[in-house]
C-alpha atoms as a PDB file:
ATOM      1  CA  UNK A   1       0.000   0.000   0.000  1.00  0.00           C
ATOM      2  CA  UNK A   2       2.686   2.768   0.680  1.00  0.00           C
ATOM      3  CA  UNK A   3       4.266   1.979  -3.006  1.00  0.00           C
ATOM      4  CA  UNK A   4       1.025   2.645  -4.542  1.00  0.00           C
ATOM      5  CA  UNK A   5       0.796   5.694  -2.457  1.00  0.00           C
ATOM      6  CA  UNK A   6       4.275   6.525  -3.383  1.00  0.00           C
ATOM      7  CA  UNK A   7       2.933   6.553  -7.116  1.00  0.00           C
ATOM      8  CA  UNK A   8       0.522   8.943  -6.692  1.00  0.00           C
ATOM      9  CA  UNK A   9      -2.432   8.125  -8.736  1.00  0.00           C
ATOM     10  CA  UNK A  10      -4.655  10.343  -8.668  1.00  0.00           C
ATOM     11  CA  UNK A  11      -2.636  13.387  -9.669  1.00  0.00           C
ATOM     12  CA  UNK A  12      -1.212  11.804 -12.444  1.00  0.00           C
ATOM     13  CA  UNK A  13      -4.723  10.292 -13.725  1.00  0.00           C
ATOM     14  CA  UNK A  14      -6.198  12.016 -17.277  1.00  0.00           C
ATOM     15  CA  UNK A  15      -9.665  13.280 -15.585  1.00  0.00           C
ATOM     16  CA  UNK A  16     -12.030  12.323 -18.853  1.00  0.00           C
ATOM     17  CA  UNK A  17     -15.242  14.345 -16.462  1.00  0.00           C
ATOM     18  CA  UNK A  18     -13.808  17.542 -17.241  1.00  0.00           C
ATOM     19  CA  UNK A  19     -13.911  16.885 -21.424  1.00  0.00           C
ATOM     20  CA  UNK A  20     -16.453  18.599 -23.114  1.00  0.00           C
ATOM     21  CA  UNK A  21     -17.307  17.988 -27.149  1.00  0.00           C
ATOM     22  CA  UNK A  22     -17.031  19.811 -29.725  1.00  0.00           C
ATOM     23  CA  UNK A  23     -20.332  22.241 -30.672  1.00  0.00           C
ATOM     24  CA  UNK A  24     -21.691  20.861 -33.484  1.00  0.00           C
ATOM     25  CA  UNK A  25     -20.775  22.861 -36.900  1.00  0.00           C
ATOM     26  CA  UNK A  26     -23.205  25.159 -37.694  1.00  0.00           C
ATOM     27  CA  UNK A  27     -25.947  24.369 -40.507  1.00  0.00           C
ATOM     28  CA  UNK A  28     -25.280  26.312 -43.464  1.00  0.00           C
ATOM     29  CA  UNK A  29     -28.182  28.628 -44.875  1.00  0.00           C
ATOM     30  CA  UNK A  30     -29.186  28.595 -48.569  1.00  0.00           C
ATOM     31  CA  UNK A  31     -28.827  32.643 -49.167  1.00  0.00           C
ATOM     32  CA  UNK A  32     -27.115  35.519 -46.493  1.00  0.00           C
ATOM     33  CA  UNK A  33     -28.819  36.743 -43.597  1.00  0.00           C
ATOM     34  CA  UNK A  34     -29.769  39.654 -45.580  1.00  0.00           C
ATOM     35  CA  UNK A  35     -30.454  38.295 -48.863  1.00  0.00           C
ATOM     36  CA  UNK A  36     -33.131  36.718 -50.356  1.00  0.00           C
ATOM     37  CA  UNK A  37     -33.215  32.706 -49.604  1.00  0.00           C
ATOM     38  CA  UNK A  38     -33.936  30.188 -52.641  1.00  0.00           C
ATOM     39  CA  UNK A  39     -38.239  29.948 -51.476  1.00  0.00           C
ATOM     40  CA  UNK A  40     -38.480  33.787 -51.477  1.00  0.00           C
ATOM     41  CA  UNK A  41     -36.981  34.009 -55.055  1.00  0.00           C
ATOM     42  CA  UNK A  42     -38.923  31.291 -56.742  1.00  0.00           C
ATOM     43  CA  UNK A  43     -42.397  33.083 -54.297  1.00  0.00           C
ATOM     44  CA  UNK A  44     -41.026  35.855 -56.664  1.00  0.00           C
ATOM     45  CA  UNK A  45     -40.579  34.377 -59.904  1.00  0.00           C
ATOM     46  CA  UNK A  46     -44.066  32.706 -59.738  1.00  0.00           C
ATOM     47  CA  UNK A  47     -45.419  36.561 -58.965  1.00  0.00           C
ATOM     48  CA  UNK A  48     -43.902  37.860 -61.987  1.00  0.00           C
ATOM     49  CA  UNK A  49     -44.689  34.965 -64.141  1.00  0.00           C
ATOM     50  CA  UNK A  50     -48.341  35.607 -62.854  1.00  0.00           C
ATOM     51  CA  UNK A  51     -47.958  39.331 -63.739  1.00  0.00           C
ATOM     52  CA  UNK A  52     -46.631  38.346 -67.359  1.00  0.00           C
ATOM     53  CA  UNK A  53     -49.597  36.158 -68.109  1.00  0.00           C
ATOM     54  CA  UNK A  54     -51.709  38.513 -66.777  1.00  0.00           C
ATOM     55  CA  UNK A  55     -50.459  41.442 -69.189  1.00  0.00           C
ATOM     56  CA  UNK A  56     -50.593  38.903 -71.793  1.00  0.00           C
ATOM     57  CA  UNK A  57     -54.435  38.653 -71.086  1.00  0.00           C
ATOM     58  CA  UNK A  58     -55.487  42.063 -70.905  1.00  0.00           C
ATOM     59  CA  UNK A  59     -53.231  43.022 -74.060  1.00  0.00           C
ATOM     60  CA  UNK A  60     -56.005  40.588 -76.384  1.00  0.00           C
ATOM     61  CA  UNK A  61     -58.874  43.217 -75.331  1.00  0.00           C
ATOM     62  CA  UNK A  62     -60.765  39.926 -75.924  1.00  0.00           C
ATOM     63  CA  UNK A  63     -63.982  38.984 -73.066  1.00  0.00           C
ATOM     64  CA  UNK A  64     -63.414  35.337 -73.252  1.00  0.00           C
ATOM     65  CA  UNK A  65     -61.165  32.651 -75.427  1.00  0.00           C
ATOM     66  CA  UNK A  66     -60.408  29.055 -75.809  1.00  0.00           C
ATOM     67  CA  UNK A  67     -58.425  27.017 -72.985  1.00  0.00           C
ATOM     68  CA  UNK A  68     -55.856  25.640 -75.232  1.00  0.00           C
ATOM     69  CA  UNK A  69     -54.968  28.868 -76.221  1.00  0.00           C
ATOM     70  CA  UNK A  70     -55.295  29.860 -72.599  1.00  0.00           C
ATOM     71  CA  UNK A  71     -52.455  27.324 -71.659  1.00  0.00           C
ATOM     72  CA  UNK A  72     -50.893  28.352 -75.111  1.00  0.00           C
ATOM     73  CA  UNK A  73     -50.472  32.016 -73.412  1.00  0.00           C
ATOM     74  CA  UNK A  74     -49.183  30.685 -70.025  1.00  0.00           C
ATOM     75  CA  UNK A  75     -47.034  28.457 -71.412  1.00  0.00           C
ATOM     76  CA  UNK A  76     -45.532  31.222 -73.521  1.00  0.00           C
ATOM     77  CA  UNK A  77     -43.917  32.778 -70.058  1.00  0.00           C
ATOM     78  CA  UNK A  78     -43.375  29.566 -68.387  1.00  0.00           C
ATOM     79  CA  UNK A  79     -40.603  27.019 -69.340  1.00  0.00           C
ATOM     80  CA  UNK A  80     -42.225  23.444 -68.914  1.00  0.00           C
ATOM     81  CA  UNK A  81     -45.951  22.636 -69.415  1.00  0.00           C
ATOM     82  CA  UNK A  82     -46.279  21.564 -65.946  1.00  0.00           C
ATOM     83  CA  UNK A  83     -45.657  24.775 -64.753  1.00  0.00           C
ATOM     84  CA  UNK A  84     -48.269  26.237 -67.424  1.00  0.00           C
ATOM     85  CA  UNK A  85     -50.914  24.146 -66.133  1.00  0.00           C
ATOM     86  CA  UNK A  86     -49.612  25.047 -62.296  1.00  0.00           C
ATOM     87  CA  UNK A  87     -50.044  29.094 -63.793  1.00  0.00           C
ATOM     88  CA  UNK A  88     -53.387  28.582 -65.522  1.00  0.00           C
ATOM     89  CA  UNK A  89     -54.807  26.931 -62.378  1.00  0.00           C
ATOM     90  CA  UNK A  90     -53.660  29.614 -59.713  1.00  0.00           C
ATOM     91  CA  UNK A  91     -54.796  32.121 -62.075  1.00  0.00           C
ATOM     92  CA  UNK A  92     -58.513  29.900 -62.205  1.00  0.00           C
ATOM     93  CA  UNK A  93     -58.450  29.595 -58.178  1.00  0.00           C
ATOM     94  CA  UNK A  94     -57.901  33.383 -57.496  1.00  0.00           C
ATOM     95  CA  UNK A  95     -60.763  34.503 -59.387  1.00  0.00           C
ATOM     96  CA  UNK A  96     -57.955  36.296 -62.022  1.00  0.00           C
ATOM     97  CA  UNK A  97     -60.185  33.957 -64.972  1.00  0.00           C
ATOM     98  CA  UNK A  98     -63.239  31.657 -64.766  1.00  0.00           C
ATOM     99  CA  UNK A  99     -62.732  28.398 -66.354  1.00  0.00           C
ATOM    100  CA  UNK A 100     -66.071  26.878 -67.509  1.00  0.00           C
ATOM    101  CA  UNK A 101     -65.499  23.746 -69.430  1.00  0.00           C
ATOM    102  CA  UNK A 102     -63.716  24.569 -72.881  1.00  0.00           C
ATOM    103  CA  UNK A 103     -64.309  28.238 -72.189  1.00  0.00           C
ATOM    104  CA  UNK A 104     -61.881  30.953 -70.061  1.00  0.00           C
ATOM    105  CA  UNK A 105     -63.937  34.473 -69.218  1.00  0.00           C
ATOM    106  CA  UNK A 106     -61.225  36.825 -68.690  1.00  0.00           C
ATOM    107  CA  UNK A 107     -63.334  39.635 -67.124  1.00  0.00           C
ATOM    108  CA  UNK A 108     -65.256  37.528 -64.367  1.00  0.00           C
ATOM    109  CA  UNK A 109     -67.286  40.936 -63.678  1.00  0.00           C
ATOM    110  CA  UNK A 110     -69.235  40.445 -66.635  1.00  0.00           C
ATOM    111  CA  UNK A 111     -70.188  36.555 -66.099  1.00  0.00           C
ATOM    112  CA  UNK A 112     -71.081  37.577 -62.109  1.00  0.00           C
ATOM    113  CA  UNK A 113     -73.156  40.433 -63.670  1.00  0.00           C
ATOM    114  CA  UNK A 114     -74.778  38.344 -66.382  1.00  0.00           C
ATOM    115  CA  UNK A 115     -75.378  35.286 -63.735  1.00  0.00           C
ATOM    116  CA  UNK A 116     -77.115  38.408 -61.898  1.00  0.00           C
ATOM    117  CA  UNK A 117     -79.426  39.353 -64.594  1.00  0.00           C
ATOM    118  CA  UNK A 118     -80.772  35.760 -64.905  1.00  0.00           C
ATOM    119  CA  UNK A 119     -81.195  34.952 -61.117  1.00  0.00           C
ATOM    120  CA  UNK A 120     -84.520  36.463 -60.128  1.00  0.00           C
ATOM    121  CA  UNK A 121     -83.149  37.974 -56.335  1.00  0.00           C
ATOM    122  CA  UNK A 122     -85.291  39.927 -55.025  1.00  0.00           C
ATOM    123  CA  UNK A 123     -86.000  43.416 -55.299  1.00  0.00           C
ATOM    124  CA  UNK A 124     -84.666  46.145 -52.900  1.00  0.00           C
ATOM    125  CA  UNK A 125     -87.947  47.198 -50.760  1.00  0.00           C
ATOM    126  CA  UNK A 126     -89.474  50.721 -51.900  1.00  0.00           C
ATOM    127  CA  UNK A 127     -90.401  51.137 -48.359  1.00  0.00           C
ATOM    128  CA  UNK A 128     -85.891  51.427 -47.354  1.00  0.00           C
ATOM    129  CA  UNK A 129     -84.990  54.044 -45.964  1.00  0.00           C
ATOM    130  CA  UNK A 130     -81.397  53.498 -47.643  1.00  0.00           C
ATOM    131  CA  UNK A 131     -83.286  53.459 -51.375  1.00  0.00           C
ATOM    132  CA  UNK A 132     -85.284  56.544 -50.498  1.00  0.00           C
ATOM    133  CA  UNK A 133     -82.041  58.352 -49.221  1.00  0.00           C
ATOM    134  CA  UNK A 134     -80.394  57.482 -53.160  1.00  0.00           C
ATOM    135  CA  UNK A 135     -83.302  58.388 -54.603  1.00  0.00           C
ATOM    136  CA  UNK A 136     -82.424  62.287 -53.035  1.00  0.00           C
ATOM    137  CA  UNK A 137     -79.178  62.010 -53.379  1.00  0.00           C
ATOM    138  CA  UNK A 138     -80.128  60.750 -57.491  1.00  0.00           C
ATOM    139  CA  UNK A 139     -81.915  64.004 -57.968  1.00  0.00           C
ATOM    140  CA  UNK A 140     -79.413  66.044 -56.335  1.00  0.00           C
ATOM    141  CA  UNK A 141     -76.751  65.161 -58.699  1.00  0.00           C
ATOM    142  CA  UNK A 142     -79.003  65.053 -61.746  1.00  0.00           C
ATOM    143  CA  UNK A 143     -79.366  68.698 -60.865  1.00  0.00           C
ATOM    144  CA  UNK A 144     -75.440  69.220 -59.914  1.00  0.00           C
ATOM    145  CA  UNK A 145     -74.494  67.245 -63.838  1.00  0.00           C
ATOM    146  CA  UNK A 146     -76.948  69.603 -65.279  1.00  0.00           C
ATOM    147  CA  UNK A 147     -75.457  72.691 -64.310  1.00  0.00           C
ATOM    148  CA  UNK A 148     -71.722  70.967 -64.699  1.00  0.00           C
ATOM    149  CA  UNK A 149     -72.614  70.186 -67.856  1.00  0.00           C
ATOM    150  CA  UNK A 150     -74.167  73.900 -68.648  1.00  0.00           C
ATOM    151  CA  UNK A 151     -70.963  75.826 -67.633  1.00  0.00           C
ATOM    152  CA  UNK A 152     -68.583  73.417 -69.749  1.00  0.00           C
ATOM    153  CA  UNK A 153     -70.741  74.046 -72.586  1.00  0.00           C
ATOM    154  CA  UNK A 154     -69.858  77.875 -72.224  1.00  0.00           C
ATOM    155  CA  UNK A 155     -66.401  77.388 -71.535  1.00  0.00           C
ATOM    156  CA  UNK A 156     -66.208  75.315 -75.301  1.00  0.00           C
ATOM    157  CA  UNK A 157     -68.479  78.103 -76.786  1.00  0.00           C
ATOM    158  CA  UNK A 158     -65.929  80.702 -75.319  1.00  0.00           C
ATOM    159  CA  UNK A 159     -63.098  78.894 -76.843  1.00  0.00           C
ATOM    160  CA  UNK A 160     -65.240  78.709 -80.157  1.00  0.00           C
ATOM    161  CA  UNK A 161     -65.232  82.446 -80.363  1.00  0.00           C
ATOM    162  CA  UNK A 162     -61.484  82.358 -79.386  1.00  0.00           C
ATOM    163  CA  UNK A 163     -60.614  80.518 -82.253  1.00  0.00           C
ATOM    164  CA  UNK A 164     -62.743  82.225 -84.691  1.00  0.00           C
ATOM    165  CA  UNK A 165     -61.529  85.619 -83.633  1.00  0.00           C
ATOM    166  CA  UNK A 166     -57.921  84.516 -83.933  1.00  0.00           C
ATOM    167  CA  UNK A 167     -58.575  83.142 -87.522  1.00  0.00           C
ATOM    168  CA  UNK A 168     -60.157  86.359 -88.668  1.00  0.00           C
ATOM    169  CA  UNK A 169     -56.840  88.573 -87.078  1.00  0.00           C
ATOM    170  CA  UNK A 170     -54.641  86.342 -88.473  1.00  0.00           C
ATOM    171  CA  UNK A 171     -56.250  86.588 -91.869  1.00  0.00           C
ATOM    172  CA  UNK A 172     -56.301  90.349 -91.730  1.00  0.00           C
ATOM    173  CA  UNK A 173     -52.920  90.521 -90.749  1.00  0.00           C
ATOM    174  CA  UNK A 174     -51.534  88.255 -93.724  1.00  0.00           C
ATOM    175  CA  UNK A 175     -53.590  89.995 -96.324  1.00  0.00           C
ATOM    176  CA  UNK A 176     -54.111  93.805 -95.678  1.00  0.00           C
ATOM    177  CA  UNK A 177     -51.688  94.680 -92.571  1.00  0.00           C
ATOM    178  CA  UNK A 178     -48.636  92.383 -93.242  1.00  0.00           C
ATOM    179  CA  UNK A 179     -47.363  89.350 -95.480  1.00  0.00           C
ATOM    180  CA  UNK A 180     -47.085  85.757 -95.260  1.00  0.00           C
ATOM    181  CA  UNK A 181     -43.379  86.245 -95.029  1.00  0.00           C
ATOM    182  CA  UNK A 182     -44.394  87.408 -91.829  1.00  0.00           C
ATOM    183  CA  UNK A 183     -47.396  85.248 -90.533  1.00  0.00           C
ATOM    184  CA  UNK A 184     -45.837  82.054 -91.541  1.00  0.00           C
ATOM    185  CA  UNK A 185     -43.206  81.926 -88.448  1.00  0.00           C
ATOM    186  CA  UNK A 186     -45.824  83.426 -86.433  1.00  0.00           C
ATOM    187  CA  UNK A 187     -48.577  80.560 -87.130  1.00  0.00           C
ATOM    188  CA  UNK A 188     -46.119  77.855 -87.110  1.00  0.00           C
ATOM    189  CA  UNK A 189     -45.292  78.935 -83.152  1.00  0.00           C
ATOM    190  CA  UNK A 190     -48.104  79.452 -82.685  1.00  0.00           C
ATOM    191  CA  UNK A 191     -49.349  76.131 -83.679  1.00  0.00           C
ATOM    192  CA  UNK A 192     -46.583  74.558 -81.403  1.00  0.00           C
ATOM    193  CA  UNK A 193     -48.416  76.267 -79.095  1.00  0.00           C
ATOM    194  CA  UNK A 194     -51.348  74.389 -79.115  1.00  0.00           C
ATOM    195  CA  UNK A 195     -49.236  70.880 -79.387  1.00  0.00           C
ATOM    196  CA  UNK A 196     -47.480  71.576 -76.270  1.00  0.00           C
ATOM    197  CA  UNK A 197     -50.856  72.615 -74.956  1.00  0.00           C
ATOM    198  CA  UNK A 198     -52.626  69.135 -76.252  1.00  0.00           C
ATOM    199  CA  UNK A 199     -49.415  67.291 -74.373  1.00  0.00           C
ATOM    200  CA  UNK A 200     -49.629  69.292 -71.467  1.00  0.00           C
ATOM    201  CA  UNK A 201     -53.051  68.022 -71.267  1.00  0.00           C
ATOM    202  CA  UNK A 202     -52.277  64.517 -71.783  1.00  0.00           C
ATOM    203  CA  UNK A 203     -49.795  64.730 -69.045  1.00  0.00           C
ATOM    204  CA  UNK A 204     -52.230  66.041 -66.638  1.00  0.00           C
ATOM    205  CA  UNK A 205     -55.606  63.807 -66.844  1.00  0.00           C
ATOM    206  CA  UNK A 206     -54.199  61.243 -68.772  1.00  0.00           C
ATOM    207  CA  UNK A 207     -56.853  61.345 -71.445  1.00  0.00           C
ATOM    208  CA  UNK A 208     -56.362  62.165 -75.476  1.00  0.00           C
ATOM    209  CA  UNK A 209     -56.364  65.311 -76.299  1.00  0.00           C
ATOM    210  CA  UNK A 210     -59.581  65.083 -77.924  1.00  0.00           C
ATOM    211  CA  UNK A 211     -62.708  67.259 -77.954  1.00  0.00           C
ATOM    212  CA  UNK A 212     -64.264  64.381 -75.838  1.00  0.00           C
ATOM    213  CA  UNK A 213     -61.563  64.381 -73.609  1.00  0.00           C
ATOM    214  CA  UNK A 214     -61.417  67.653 -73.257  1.00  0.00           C
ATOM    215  CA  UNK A 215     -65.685  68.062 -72.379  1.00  0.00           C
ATOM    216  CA  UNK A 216     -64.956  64.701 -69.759  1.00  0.00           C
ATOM    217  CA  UNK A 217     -61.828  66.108 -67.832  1.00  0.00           C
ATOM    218  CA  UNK A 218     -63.849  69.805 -67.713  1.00  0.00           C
ATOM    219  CA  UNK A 219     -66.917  68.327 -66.713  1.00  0.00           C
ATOM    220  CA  UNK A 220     -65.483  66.445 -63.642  1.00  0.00           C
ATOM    221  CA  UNK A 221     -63.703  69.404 -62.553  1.00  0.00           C
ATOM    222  CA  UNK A 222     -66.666  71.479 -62.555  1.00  0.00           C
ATOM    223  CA  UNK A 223     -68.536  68.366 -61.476  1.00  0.00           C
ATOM    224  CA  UNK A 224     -66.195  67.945 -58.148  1.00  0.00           C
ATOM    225  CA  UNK A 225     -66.487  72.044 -57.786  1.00  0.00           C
ATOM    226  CA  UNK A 226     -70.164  72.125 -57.028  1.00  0.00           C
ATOM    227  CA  UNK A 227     -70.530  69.092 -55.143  1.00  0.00           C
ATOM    228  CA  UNK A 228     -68.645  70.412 -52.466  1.00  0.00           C
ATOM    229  CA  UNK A 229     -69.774  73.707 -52.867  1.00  0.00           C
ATOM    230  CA  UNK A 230     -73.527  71.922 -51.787  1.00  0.00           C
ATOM    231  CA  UNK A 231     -71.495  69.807 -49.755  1.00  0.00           C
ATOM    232  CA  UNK A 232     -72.908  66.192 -51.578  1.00  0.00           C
ATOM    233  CA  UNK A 233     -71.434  63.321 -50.129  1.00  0.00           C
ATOM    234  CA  UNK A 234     -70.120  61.236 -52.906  1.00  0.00           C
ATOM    235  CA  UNK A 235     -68.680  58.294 -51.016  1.00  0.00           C
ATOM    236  CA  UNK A 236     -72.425  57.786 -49.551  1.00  0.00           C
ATOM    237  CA  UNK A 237     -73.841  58.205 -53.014  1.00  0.00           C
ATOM    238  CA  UNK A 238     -71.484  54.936 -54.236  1.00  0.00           C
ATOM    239  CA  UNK A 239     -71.929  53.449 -51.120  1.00  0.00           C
ATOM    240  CA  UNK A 240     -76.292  53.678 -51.757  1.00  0.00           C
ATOM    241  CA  UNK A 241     -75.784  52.289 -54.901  1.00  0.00           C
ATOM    242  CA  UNK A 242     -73.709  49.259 -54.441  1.00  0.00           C
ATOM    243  CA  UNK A 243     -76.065  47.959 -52.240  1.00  0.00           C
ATOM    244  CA  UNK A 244     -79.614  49.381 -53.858  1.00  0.00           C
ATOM    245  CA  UNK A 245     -77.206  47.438 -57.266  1.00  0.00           C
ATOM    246  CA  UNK A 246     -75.271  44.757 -56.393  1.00  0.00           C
ATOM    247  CA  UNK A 247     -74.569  43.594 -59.853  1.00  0.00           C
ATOM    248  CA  UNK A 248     -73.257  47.175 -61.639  1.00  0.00           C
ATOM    249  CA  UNK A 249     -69.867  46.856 -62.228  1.00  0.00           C
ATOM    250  CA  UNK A 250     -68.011  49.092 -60.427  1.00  0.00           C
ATOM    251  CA  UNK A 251     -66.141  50.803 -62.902  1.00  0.00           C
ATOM    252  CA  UNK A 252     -69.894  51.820 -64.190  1.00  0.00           C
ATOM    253  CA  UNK A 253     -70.773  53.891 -60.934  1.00  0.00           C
ATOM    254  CA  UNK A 254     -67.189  55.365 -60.714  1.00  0.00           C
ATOM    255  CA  UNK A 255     -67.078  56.340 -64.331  1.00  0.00           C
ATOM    256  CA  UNK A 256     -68.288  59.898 -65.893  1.00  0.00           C
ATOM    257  CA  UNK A 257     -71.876  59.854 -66.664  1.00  0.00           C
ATOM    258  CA  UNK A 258     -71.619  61.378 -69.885  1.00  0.00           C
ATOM    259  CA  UNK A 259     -73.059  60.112 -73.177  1.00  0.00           C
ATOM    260  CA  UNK A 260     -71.641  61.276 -76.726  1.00  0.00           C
ATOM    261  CA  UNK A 261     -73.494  59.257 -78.694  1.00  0.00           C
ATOM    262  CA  UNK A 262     -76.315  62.543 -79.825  1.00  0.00           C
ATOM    263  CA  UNK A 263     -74.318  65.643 -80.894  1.00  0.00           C
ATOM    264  CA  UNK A 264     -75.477  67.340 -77.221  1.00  0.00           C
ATOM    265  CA  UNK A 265     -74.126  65.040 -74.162  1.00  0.00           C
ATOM    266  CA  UNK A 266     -77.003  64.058 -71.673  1.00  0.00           C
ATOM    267  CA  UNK A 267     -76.460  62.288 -68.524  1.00  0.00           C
ATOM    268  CA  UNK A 268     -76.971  58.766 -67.948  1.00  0.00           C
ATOM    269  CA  UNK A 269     -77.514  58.859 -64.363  1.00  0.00           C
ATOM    270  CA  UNK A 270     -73.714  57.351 -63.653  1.00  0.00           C
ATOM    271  CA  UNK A 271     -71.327  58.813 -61.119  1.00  0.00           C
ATOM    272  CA  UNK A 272     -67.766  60.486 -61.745  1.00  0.00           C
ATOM    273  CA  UNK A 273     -65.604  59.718 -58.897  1.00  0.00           C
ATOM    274  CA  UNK A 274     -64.127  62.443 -57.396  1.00  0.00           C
ATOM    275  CA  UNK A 275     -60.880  61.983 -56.106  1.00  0.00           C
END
């Protein structure tokens, strides 16, 4: 016993307690912390392969068309047909198209408006309070689009006379007061004038420079003047009327109610939105 004390065992023993492993290597991550990991980019590339097909649509200006040419059009952005079918059936499921058998609606306002007109709901009851309060605000705006529509029709008889006026000066001054020599620069200018003018335009409302345009963008504007002059609350108006008629399309009670069909515009009982 006093040799194996002598040997000292314990110090010299490797203590194996006081070990502890290695951490365990840390699990690599498919993109930086502050990049964009491999699910967010294809998320992405399905949204802008969504957006493609979608431009593709509206660019036919057509209401409904075949499915194979449907799939034809998805699989134009897409590389592999399953992915085309995988498009044209997200596009089906969020309401972007209504697939009906061989048929694809691509404006499903129209087919929920048509369904509308066949299905015999019932009527909104005279007796409402909500359907009297459209009726008065109805005639209230009949009477504010009548007087809109008066003062434009000045303002384009005022530029009438503007324009005749100007032809007649002009035409004195090339013929009795001056030259050509002379006018020519100054109708040309002039006449840039009125381009820049037409652009200007344009730029502003984001409407042709048109006649029609022209009657449309003044209209609203004097439209959205006296309405809050006599303090009529639009956003009730629309309100009243989506739920008096469910089934108008909305763009029909936000869009100018302004015919040009008959050489003097009349109003069809629509709304402008003001903005």
């Amino acid at each position: 016993m006093e040799k194996l004390r002598a040997f000292d065992i314990v110090r010299d023993r490797v203590r194996l307690d006081g070990l502890v492993p290695p951490p365990p290597p840390a699990k690599t991550t498919t993109a930086a912390a502050d990049g964009l990991t491999v699910d967010d980019a294809r998320k992405l590339l399905r949204v802008a392969r969504l957006e493609m097909v979608k431009s593709k649509l509206r660019d036919t200006g057509r209401n409904w068309m075949p499915r194979s040419e449907f799939v034809r059009i998805c699989g134009e952005v897409c590389s592999d047909p399953d992915e085309a079918s995988r498009v044209a059936r997200t596009l089906d499921e969020s309401g972007t198209v209504i697939v009906l058998g061989d048929a694809v609606f691509l404006k499903p306002k129209q087919v929920v408006k048509a369904i509308g007109g066949l299905i015999p709901f019932p009527a909104t009851d005279p007796n409402d309070p909500r359907k009297k309060e459209l009726d008065s605000l109805e005639q209230r705006k009949a009477l504010i689009d009548q007087k809109a529509i008066a003062q434009v029709r000045r303002e384009l008889w005022g530029g009438l006379g503007y324009l005749v006026i100007q032809t007649a000066a002009f035409m004195r001054l090339t013929f009795w007061e001056l030259s050509w020599d002379v006018m020519e620069p100054i109708c040309f200018y002039v006449t840039s004038v009125y381009v820049m003018a037409g652009y200007a335009f344009f730029l502003r409302t984001s409407r042709e420079p048109t006649f029609e345009g022209f009657f449309q963008s003044r209209f609203l504007a004097k439209q959205r003047k006296l309405m809050k002059a006599q303090k009529f609350d639009l956003d009730r108006y629309n309100e009243l009327r989506k739920i008096c008629y469910p089934f108008t399309d909305e763009e029909e009670v936000e869009s100018p109610g302004i015919s040009f069909s008959s050489s003097r515009p009349e109003f069809d009982g629509k709304v402008g939105k003001v903005c």
